[in-house]
C-alpha atoms as a PDB file:
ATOM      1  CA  UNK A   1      21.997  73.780 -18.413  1.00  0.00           C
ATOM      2  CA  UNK A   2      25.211  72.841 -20.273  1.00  0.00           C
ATOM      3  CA  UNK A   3      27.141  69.887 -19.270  1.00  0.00           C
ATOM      4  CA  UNK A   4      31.018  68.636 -19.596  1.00  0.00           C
ATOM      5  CA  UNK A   5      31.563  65.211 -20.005  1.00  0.00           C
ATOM      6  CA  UNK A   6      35.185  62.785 -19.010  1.00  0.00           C
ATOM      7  CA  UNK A   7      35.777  59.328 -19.697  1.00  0.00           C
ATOM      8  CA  UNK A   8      37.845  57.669 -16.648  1.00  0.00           C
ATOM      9  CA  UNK A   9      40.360  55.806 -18.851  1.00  0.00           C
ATOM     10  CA  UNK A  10      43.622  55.929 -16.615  1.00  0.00           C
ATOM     11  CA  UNK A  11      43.088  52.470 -14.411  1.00  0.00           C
ATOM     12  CA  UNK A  12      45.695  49.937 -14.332  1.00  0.00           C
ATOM     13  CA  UNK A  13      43.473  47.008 -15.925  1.00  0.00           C
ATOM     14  CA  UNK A  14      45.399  44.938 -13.952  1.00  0.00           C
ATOM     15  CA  UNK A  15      43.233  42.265 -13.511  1.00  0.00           C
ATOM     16  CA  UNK A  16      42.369  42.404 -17.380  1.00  0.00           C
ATOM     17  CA  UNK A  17      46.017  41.911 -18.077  1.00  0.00           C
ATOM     18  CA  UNK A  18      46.453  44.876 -20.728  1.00  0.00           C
ATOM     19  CA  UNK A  19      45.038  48.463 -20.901  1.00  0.00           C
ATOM     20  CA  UNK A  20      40.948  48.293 -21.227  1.00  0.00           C
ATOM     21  CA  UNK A  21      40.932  51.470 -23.056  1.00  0.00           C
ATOM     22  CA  UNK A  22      42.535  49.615 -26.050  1.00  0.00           C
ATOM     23  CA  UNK A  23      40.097  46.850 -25.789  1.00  0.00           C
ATOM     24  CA  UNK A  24      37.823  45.736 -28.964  1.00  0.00           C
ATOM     25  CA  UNK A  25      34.186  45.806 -28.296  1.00  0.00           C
ATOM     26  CA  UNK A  26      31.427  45.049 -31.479  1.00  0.00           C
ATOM     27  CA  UNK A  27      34.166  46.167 -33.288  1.00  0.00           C
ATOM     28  CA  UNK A  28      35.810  49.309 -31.912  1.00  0.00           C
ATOM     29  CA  UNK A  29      38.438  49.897 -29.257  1.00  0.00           C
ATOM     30  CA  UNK A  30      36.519  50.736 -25.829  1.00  0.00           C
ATOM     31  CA  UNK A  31      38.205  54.348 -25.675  1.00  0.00           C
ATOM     32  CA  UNK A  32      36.300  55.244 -28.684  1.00  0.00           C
ATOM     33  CA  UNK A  33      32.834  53.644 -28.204  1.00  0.00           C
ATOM     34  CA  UNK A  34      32.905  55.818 -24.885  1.00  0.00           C
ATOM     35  CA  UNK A  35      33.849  59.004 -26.257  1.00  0.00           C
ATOM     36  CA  UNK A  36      30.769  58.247 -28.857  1.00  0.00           C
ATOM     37  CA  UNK A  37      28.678  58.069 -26.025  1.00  0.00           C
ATOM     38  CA  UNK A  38      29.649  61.013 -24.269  1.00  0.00           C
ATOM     39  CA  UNK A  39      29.869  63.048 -27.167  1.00  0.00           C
ATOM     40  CA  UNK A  40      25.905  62.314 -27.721  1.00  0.00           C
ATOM     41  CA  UNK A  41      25.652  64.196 -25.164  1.00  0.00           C
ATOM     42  CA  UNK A  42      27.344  67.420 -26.748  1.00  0.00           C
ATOM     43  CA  UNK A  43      29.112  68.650 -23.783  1.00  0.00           C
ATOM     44  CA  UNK A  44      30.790  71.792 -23.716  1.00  0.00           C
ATOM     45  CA  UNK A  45      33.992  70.383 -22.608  1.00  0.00           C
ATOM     46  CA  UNK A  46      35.133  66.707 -23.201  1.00  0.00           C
ATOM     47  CA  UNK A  47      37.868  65.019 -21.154  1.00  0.00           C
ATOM     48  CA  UNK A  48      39.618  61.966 -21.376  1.00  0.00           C
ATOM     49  CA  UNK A  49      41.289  61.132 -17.771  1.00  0.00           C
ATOM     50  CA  UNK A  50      43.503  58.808 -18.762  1.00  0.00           C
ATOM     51  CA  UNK A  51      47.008  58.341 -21.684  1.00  0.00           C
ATOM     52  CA  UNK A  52      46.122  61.262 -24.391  1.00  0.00           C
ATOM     53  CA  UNK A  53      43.975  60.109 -27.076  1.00  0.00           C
ATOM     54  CA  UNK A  54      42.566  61.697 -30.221  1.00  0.00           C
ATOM     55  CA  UNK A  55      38.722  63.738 -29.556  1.00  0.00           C
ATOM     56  CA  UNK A  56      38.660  65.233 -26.438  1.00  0.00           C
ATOM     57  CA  UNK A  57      41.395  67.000 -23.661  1.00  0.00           C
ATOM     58  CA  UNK A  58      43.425  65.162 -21.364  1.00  0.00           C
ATOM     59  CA  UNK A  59      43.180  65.953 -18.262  1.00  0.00           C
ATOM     60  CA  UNK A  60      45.555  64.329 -15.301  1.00  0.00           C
ATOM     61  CA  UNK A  61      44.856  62.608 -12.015  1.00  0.00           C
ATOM     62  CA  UNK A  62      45.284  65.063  -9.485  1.00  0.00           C
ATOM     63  CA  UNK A  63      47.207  62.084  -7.402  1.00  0.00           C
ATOM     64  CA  UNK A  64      49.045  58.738  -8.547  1.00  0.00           C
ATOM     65  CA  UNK A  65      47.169  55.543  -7.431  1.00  0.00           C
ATOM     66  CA  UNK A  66      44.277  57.262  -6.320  1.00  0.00           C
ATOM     67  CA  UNK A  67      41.879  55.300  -8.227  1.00  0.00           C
ATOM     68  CA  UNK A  68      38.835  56.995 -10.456  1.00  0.00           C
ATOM     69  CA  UNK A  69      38.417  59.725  -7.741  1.00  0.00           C
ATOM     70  CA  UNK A  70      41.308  61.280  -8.874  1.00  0.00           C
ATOM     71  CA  UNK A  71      40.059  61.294 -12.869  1.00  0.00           C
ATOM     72  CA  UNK A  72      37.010  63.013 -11.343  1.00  0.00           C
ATOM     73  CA  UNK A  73      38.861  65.527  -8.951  1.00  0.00           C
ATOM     74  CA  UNK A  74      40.702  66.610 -11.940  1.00  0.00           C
ATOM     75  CA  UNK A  75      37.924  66.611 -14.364  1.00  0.00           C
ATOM     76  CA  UNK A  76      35.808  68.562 -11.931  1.00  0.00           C
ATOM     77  CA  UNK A  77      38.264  71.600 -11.313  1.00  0.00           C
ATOM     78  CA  UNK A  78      38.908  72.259 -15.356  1.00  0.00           C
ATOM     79  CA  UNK A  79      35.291  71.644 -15.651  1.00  0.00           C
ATOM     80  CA  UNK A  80      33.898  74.885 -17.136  1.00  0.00           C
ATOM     81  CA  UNK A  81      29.776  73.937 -17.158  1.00  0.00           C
ATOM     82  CA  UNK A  82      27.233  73.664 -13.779  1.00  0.00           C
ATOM     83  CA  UNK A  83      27.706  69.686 -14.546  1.00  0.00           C
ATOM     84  CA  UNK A  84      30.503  67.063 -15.280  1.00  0.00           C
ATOM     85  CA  UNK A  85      28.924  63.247 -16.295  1.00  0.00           C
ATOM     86  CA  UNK A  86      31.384  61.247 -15.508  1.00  0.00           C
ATOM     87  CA  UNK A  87      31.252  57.614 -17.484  1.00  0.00           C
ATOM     88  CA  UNK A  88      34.459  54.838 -17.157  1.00  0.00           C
ATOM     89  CA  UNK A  89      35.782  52.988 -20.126  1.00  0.00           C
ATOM     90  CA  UNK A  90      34.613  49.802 -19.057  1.00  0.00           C
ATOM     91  CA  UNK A  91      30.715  50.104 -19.388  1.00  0.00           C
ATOM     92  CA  UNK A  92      30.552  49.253 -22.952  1.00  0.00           C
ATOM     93  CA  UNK A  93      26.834  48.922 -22.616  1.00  0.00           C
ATOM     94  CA  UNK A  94      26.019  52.207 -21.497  1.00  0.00           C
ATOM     95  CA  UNK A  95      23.987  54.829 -23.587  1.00  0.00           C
ATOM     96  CA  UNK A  96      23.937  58.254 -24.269  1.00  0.00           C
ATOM     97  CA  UNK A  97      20.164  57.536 -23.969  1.00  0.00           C
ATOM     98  CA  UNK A  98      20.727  56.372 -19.950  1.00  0.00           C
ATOM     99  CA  UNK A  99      23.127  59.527 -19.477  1.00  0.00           C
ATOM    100  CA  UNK A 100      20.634  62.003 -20.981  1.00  0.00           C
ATOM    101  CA  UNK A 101      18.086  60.652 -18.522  1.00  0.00           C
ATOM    102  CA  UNK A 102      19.869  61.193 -15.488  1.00  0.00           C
ATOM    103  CA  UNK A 103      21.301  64.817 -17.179  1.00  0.00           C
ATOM    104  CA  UNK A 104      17.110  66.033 -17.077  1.00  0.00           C
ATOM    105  CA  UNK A 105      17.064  64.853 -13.405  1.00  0.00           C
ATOM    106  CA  UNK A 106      20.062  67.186 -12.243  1.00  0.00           C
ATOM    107  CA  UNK A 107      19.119  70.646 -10.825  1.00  0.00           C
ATOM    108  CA  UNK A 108      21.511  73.436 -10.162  1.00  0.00           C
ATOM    109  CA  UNK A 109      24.027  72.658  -7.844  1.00  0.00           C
ATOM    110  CA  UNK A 110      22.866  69.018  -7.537  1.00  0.00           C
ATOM    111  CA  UNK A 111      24.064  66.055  -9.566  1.00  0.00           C
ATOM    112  CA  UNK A 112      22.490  62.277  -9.866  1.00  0.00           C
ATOM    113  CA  UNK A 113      23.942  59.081  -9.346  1.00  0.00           C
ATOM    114  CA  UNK A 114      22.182  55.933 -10.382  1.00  0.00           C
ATOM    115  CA  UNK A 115      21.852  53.067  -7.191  1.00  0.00           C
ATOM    116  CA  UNK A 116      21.305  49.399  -7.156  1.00  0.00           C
ATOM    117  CA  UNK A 117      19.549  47.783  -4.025  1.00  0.00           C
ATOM    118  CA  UNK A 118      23.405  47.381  -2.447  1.00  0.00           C
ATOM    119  CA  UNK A 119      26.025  50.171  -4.094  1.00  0.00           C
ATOM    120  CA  UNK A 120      26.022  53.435  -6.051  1.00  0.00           C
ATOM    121  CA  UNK A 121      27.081  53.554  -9.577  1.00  0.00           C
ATOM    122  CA  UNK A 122      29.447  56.299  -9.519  1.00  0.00           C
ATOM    123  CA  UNK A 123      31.336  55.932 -12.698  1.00  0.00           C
ATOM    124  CA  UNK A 124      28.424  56.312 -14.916  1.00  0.00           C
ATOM    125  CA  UNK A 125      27.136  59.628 -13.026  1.00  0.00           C
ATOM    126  CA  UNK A 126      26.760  63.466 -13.248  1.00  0.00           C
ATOM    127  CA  UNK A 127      28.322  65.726 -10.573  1.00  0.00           C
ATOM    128  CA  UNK A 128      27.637  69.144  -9.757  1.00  0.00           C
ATOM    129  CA  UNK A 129      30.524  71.537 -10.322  1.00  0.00           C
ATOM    130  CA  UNK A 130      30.453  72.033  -6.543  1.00  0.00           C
ATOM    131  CA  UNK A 131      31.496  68.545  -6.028  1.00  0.00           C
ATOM    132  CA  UNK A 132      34.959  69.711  -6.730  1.00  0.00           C
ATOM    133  CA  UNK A 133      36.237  70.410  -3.243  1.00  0.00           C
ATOM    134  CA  UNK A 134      34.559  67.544  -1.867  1.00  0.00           C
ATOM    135  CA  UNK A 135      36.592  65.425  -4.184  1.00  0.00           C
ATOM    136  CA  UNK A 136      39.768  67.312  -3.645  1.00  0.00           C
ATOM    137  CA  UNK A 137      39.137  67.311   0.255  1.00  0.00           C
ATOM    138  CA  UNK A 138      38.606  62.886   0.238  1.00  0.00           C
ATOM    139  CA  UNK A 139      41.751  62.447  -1.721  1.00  0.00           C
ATOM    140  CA  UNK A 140      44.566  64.422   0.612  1.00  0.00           C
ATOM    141  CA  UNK A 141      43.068  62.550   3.277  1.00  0.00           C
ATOM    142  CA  UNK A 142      43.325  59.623   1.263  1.00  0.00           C
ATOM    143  CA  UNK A 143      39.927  58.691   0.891  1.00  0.00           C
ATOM    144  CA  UNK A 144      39.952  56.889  -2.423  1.00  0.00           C
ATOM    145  CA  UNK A 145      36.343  55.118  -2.163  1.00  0.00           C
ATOM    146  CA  UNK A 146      33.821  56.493  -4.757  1.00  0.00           C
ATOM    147  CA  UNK A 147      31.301  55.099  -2.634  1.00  0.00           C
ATOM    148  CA  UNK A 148      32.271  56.949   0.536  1.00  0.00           C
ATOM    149  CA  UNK A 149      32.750  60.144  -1.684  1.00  0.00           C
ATOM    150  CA  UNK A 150      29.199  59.625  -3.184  1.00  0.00           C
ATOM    151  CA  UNK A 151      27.429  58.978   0.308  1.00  0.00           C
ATOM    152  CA  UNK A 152      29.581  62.505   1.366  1.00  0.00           C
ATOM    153  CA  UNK A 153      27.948  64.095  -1.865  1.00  0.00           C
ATOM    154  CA  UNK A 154      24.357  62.944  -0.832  1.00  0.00           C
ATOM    155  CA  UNK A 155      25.198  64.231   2.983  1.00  0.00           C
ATOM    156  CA  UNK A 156      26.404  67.589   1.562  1.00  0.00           C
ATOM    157  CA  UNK A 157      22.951  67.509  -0.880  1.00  0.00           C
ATOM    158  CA  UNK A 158      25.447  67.914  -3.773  1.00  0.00           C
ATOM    159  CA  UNK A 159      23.734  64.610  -5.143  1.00  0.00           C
ATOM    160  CA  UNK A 160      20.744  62.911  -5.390  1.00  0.00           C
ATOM    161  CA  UNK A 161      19.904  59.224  -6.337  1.00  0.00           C
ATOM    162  CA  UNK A 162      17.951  57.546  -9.284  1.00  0.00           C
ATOM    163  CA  UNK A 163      17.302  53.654  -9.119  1.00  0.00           C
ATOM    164  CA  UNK A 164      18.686  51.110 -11.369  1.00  0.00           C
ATOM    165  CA  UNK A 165      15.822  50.179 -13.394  1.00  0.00           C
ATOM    166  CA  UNK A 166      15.835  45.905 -13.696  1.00  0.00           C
ATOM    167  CA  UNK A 167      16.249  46.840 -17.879  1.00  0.00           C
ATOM    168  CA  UNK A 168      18.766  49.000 -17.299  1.00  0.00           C
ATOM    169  CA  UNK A 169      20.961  46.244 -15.041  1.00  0.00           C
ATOM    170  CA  UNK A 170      22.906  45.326 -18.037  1.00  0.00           C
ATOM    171  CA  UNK A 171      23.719  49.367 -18.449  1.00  0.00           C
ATOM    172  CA  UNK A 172      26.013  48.617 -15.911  1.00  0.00           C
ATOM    173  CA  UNK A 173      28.342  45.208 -16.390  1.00  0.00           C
ATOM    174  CA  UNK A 174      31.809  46.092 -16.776  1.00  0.00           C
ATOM    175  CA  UNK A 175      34.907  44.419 -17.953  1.00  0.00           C
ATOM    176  CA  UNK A 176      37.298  43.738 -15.740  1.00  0.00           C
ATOM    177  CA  UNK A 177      38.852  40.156 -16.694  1.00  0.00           C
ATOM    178  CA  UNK A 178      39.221  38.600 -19.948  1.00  0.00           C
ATOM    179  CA  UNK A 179      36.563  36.144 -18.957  1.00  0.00           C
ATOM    180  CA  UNK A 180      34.419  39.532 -19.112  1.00  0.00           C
ATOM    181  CA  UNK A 181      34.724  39.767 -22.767  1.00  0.00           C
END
């Protein structure tokens, strides 16, 4: 099974004080160390949700304000493959290792979501195709949790989960403040 890949690059940063897409990290702005990582993967589509920028297809929030679930609404309905991993700009520790491991747990028409003992990790994730509506369906209500949408997902059996791993805790620290850096 082919898989499409989008980097959630559209936030605010408003907490960091200046866009976190244009953020250096070992070296190289965030936006691109991401969109190394997903293109590891090869996908057969690769979106950037999120200002245009050079390497893969923008694609735009399906709603203003709506937080990543919109990034993944719209990535999800251009999506052309059974799969869309979805990673966000500020998980500069991520691999394409990690995001190959959860692509060989997916099955058709489910997706996998990593967990922690407290929250899902939804912005390093793959989705099932048929997440789409789901998606769609949370944000005109105005349901702009990723949690609540995930724990929908898992209801719907559109997604299973796969445990944080205590190595793989750093996977997940993201930069929010400057402090973070």
């Amino acid at each position: 099974m082919r898989c499409s890949a989008v980097l959630l690059a559209g936030g605010k940063s408003t907490r960091m004080g200046r866009d976190k897409a244009t953020l250096e990290f070992e070296g190289e702005p965030l936006w691109q160390r991401q969109l190394a990582t997903l293109r590891g993967l090869t996908p057969e589509l690769l979106m950037i949700s999120g200002p245009p920028r050079q390497g893969a297809e923008t694609v735009t929030d399906e709603m203003e304000n709506a937080g990543p679930l919109a990034g993944v609404s719209a990535a999800l309905r251009k999506c052309p493959s059974s799969h869309l991993v979805v990673l966000a700009v500020d998980l500069p520790r991520m691999t394409t290792a990690f995001l190959l491991v959860l692509l060989a747990l997916r099955h058709e028409g489910k997706g996998v979501v990593p967990r922690d003992p407290e929250f899902f990790e939804p912005l390093a994730a793959v989705y099932p195709a048929a997440c789409a509506e789901l998606a769609a369906s949370h944000l005109r209500r105005g349901d702009f949790s990723m949690q609540n949408f995930v724990h929908a997902a898992i209801e719907q059996e559109l997604l299973t989960t796969r445990a944080i791993l205590p190595n793989e805790q750093t996977l997940f620290v993201n930069l929010n403040t400057p402090a973070d850096l």
